[in-house]
C-alpha atoms as a PDB file:
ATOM      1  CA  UNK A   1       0.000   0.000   0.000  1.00  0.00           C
ATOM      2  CA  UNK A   2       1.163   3.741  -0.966  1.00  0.00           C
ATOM      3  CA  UNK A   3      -0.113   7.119   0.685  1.00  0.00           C
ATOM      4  CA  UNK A   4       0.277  10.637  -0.633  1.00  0.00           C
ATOM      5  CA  UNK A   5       2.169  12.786   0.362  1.00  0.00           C
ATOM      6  CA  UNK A   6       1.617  16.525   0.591  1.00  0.00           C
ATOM      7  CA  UNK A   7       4.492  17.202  -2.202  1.00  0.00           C
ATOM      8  CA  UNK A   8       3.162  14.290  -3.958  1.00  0.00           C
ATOM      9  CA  UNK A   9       5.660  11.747  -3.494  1.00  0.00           C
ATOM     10  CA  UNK A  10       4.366   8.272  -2.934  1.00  0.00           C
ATOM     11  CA  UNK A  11       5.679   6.350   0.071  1.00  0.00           C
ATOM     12  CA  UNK A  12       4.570   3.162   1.424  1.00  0.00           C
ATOM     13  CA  UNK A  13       2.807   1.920   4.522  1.00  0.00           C
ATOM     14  CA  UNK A  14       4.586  -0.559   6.844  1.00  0.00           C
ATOM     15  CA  UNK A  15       2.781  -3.280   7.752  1.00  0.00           C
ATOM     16  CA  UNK A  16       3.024  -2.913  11.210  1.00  0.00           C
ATOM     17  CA  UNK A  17       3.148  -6.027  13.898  1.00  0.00           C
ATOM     18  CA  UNK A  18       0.670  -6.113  16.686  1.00  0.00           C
ATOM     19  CA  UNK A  19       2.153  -4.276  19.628  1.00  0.00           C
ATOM     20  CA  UNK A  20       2.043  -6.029  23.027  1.00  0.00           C
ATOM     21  CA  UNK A  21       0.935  -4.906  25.389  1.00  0.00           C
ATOM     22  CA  UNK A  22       1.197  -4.690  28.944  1.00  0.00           C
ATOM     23  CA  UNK A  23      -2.649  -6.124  29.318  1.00  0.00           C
ATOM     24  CA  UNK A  24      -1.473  -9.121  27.186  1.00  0.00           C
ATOM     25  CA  UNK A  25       1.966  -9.827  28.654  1.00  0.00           C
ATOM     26  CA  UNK A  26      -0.351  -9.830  31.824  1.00  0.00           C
ATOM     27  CA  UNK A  27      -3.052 -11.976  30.643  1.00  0.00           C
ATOM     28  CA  UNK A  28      -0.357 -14.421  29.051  1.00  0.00           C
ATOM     29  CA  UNK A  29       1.420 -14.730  32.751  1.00  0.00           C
ATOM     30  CA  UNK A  30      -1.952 -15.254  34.211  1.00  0.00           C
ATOM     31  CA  UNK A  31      -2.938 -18.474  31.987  1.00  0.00           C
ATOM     32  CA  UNK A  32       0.999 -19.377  32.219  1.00  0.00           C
ATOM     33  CA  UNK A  33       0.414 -19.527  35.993  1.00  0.00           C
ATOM     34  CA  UNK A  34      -3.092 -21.945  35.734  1.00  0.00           C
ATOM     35  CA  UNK A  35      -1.098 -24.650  33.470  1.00  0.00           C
ATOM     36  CA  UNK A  36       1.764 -24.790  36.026  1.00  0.00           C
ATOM     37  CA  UNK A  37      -0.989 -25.460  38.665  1.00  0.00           C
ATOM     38  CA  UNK A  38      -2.697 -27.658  36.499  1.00  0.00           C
ATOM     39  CA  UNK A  39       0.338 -29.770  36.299  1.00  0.00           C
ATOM     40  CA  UNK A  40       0.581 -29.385  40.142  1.00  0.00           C
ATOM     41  CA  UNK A  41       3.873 -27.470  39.765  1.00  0.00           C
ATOM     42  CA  UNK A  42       3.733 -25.181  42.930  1.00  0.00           C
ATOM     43  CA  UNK A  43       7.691 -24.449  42.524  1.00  0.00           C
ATOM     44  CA  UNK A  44       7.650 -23.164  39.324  1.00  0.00           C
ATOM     45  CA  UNK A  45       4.254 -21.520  39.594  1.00  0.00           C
ATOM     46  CA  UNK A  46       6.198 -19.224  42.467  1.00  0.00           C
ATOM     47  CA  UNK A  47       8.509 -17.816  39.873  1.00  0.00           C
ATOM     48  CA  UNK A  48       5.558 -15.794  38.491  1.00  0.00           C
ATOM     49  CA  UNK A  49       5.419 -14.029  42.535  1.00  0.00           C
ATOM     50  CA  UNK A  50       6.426 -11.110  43.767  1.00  0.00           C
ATOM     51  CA  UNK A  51       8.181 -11.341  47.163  1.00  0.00           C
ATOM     52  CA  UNK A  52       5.663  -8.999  48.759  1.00  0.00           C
ATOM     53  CA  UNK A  53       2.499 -10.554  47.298  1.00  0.00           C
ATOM     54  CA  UNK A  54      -0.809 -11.516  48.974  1.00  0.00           C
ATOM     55  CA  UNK A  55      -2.837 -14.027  48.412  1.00  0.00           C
ATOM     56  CA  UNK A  56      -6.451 -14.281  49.755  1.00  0.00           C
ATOM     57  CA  UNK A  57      -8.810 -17.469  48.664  1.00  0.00           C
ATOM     58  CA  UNK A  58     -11.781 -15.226  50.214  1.00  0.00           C
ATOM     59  CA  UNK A  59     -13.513 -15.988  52.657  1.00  0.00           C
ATOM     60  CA  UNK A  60     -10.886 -17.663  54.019  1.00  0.00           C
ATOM     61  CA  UNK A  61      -7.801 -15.182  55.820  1.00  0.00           C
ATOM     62  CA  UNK A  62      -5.013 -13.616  53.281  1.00  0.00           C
ATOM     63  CA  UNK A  63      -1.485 -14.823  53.268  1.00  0.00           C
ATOM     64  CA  UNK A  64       1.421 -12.352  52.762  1.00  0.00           C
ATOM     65  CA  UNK A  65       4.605 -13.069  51.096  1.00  0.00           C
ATOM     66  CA  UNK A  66       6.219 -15.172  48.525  1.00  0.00           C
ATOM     67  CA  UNK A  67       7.268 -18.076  50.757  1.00  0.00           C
ATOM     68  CA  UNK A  68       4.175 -18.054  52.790  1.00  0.00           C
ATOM     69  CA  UNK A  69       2.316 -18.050  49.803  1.00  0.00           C
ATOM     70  CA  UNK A  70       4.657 -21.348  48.498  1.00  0.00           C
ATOM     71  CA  UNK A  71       3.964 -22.961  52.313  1.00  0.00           C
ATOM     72  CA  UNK A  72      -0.127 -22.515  51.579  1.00  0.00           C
ATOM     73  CA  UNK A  73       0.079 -23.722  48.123  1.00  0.00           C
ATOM     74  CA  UNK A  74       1.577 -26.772  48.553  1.00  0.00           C
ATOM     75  CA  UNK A  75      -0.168 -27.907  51.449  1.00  0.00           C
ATOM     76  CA  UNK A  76      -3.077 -27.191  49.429  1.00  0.00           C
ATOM     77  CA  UNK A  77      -1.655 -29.437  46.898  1.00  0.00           C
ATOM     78  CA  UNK A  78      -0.097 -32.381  48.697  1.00  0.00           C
ATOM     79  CA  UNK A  79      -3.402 -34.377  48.783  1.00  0.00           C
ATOM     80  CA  UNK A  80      -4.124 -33.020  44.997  1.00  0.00           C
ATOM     81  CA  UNK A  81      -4.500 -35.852  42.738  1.00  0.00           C
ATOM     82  CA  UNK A  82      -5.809 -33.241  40.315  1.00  0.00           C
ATOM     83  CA  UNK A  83      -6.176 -29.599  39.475  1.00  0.00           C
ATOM     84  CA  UNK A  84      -8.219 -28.454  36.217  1.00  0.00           C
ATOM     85  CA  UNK A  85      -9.229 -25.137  35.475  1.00  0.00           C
ATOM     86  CA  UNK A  86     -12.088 -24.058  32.650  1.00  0.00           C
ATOM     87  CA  UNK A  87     -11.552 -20.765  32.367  1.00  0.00           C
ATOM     88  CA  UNK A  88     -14.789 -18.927  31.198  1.00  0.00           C
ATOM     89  CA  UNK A  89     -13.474 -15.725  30.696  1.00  0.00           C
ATOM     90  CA  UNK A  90     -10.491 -13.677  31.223  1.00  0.00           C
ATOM     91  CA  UNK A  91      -9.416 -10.046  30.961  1.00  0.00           C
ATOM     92  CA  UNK A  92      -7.008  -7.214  31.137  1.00  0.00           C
ATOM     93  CA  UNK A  93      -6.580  -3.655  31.963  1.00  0.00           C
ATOM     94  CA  UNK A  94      -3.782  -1.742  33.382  1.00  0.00           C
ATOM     95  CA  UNK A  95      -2.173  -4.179  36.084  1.00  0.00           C
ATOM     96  CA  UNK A  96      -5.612  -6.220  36.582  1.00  0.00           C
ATOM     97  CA  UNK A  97      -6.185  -9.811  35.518  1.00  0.00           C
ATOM     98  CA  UNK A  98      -9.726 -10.897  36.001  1.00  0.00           C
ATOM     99  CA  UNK A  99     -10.524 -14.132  35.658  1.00  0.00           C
ATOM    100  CA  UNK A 100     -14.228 -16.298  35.763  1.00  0.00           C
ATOM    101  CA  UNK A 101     -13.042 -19.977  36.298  1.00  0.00           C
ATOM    102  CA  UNK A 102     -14.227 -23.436  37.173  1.00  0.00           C
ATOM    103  CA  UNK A 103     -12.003 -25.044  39.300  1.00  0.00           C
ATOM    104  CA  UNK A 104     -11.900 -28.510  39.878  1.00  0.00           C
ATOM    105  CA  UNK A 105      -9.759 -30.419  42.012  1.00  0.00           C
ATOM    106  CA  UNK A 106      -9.672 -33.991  43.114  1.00  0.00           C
ATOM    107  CA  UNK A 107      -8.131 -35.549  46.367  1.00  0.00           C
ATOM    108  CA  UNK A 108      -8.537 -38.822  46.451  1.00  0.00           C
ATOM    109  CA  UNK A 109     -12.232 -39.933  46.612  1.00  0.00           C
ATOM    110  CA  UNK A 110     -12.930 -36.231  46.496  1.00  0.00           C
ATOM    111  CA  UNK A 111     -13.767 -34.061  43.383  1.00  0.00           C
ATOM    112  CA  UNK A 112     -15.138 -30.501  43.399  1.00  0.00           C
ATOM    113  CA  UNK A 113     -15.903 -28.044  40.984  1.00  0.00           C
ATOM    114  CA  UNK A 114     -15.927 -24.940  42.235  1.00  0.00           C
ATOM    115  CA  UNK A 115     -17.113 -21.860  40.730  1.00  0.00           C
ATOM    116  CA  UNK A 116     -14.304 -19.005  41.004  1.00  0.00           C
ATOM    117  CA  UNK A 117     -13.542 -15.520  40.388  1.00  0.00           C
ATOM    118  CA  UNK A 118     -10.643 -14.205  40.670  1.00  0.00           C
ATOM    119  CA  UNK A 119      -8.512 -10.688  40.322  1.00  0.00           C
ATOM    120  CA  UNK A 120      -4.872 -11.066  40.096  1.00  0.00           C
ATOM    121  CA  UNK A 121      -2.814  -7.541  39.979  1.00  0.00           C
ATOM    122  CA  UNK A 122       0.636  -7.482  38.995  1.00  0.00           C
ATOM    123  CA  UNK A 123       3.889  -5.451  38.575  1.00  0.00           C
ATOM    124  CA  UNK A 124       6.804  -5.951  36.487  1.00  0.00           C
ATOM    125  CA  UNK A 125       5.552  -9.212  35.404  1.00  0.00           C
ATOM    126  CA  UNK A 126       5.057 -10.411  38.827  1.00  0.00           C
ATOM    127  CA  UNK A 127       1.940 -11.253  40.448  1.00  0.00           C
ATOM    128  CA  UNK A 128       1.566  -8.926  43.832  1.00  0.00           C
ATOM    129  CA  UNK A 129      -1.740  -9.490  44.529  1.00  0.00           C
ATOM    130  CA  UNK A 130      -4.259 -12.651  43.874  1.00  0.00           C
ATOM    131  CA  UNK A 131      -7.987 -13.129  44.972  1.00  0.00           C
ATOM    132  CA  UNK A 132     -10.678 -15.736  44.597  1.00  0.00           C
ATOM    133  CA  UNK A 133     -13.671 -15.361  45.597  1.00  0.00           C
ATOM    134  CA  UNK A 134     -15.819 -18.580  46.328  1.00  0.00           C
ATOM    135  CA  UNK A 135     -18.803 -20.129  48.265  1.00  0.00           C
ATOM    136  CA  UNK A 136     -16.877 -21.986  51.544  1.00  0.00           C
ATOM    137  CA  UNK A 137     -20.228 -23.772  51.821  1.00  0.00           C
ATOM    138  CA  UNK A 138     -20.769 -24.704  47.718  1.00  0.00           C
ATOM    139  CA  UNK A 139     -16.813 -25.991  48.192  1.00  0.00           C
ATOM    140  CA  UNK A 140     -18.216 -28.298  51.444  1.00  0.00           C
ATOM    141  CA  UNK A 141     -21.154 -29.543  49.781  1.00  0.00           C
ATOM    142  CA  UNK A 142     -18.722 -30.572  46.996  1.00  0.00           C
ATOM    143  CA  UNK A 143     -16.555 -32.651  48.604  1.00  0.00           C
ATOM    144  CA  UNK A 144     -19.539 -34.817  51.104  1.00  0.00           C
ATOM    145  CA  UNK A 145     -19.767 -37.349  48.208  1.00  0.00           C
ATOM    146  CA  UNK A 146     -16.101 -38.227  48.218  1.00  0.00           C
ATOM    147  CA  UNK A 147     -16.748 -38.322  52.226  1.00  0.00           C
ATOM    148  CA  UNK A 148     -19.480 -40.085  51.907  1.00  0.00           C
ATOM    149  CA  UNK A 149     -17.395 -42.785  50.019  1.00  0.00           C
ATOM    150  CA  UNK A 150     -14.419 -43.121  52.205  1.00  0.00           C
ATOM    151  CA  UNK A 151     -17.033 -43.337  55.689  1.00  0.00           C
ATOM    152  CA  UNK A 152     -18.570 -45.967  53.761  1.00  0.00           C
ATOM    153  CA  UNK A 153     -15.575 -47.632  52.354  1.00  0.00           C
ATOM    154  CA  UNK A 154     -13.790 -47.501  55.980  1.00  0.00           C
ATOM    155  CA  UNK A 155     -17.274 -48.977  57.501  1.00  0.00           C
ATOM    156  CA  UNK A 156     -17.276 -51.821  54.885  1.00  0.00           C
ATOM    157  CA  UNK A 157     -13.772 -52.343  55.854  1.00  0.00           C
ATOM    158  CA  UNK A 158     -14.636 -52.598  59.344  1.00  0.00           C
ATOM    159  CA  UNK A 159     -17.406 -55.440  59.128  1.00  0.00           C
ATOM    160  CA  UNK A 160     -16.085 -57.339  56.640  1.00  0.00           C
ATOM    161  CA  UNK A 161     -14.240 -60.642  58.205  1.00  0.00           C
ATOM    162  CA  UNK A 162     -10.379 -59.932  58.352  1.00  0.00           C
ATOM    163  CA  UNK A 163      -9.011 -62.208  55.446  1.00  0.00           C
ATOM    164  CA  UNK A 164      -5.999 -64.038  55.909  1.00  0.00           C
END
């Protein structure tokens, strides 16, 4: 493509490359972050942290700092069989990540999904700031079949004749 000029000389029109920007170099840290928890990588998933960060998995009370943040996520994770995330929708602007998700996570005989939203804020390309908000008592109902399962299966155990 050529444009005219004023003294009538022709020049052409780059093609110009999308620009990134800071609301997708955010967004693309964001989903980076959800596939290293997916694969139940907590270490790696802390490289995306600030040291000074918070997290708060309302209603339940916020934890400040990197390796406070590490200590909750994998004791979160140690009984984690499974973590999937469906994320429904996901945006940008400025520093903000939002995020509508379903989370599901299995331990065991127990498997939740778990409606989420969550707001992530970040800095440099590190995450200071990262809050879901959920229903504590959806999240209980969730996981009574799986306890349901293992009362039973420990009751069965119980009354059945020791074999041997």
């Amino acid at each position: 493509m050529t444009a005219q000029t004023k003294v009538g000389v022709k020049r052409s029109k780059a093609v110009k490359t999308p620009k990134v920007t800071e609301d997708s170099r955010n967004l693309e840290i964001v989903r980076e972050f959800f596939a290293l928890s997916e694969a139940l990588d907590v270490e790696k998933a802390m490289g995306f942290f600030a040291d000074d960060a918070v997290y708060h998995n309302i209603p339940l009370p916020a934890v400040r700092g990197k390796r406070n943040i590490e200590r909750t996520l994998k004791g979160m994770m140690r009984y984690a069989s499974g973590f999937e995330v469906e994320m429904l929708n996901i945006s940008a602007g400025g520093n903000a990540v939002l995020t509508e998700r379903i989370d599901t996570i299995t331990a065991g005989p127990f498997k939740v999904a778990l409606p989420v939203m969550g707001a992530f804020e970040l800095r440099d390309g590190k995450i200071t700031a990262w809050r879901d908000y959920f229903d504590l008592i959806q999240f209980a109902r969730g996981m009574a079949p799986g306890l349901q399962d293992l009362v039973q299966g420990g009751i069965r155990a119980l009354l059945e004749p020791a074999k041997g």
